[in-house]
Protein backbone atom coordinates (compact mmCIF):
# COMPACT_ATOMS: atom_id res chain seq x y z
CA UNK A 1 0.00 0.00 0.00
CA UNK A 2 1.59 3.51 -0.97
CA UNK A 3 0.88 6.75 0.10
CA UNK A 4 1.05 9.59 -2.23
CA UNK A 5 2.44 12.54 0.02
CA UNK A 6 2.11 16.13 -1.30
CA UNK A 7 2.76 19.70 0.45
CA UNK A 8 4.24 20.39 3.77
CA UNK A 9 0.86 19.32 5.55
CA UNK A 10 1.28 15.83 5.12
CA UNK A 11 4.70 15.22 5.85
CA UNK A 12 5.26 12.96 9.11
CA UNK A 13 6.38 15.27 12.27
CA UNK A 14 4.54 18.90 10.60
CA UNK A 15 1.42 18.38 12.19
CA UNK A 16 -0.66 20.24 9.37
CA UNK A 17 1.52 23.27 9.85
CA UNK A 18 3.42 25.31 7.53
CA UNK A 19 6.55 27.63 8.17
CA UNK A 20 5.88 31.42 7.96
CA UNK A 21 7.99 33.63 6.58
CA UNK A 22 7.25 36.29 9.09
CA UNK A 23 8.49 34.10 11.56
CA UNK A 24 11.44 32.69 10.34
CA UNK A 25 12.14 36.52 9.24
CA UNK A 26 11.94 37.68 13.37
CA UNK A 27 13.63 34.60 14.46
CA UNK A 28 16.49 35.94 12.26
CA UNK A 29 16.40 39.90 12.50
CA UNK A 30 15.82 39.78 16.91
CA UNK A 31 16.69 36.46 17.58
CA UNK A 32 14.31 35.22 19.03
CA UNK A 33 10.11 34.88 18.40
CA UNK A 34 9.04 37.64 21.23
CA UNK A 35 6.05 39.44 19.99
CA UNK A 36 5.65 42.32 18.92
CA UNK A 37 3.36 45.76 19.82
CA UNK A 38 0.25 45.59 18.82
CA UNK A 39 -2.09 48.53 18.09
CA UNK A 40 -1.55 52.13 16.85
CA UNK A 41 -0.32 53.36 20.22
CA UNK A 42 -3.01 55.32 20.71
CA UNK A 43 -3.16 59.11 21.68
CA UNK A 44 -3.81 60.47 18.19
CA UNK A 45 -7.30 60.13 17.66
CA UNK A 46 -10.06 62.63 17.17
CA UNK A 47 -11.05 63.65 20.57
CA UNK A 48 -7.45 63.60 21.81
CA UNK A 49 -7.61 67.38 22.29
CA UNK A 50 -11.12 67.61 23.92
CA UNK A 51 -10.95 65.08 26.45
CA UNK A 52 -10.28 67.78 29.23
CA UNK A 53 -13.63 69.18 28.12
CA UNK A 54 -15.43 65.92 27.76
CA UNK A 55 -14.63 65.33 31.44
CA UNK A 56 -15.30 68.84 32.33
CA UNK A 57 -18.68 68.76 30.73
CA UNK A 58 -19.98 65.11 32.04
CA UNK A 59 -19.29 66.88 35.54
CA UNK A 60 -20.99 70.01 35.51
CA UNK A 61 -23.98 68.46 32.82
CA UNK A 62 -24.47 65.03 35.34
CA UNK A 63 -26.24 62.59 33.76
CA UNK A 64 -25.60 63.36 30.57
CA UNK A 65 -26.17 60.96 27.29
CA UNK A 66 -23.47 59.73 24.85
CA UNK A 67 -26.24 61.07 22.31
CA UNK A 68 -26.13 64.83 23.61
CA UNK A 69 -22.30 64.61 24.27
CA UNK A 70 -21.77 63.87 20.42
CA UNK A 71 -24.55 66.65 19.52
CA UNK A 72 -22.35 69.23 21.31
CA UNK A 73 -18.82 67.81 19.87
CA UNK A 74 -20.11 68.44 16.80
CA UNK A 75 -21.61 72.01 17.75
CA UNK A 76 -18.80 73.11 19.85
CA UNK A 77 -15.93 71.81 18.50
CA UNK A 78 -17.13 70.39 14.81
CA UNK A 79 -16.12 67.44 15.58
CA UNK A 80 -18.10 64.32 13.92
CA UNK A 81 -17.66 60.86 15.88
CA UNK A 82 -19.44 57.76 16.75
CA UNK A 83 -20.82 57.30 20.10
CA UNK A 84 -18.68 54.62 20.28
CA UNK A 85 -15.73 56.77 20.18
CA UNK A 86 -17.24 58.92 23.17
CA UNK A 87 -17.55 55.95 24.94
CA UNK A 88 -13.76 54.92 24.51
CA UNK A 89 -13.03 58.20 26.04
CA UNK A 90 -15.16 58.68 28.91
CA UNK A 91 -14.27 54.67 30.26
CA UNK A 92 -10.59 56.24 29.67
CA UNK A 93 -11.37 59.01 31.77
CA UNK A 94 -12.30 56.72 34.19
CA UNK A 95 -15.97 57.82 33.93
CA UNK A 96 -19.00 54.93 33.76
CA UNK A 97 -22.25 54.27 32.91
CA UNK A 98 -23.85 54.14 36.10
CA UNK A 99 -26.76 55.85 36.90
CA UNK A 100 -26.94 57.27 40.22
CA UNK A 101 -30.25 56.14 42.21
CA UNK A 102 -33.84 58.11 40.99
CA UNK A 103 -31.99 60.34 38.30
CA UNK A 104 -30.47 63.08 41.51
């Protein structure tokens, strides 16, 4: 009985796996396979320059909504975003969603 072997994947002692280039490159280059940064490092985005007046304007607004917050961006500062991005910031800030007890 024969067994017609083709690729990498089937060769005994692979275990289905091939060799990546951008491996065997870092192995080479650092010398070893520790990884590397991840991300965009952050601190560049859109509402990098208004976060002192996001957190000045949760505080004297209260309970305010991610809604109105990216209603005034755009008003005050002309600044289009997501309320996603809002979000980001304010659980940066250190600020949450919590409501505090009967709206006061």
């Amino acid at each position: 009985m024969s067994t017609k072997v083709t690729g990498i994947a089937r060769r005994p002692g692979t275990f289905g796996c091939r060799r990546n280039s951008s491996t065997i490159s870092l192995r080479r280059e650092t010398g070893g396979l520790t990884a590397q940064p991840q991300g965009n490092g952050g601190g560049h985005g859109k509402l990098t320059g208004v976060t002192g007046w996001l957190k000045a304007r949760v505080a004297v607004k209260g309970e305010i909504t991610l809604d109105e917050l990216m209603a005034e961006l755009a008003e005050a500062h002309n600044i289009d975003v997501h309320r996603a991005t809002v979000w980001r910031v304010l659980r940066g800030l250190g600020l949450t969603d919590k409501k505090s007890p009967a709206g006061a």
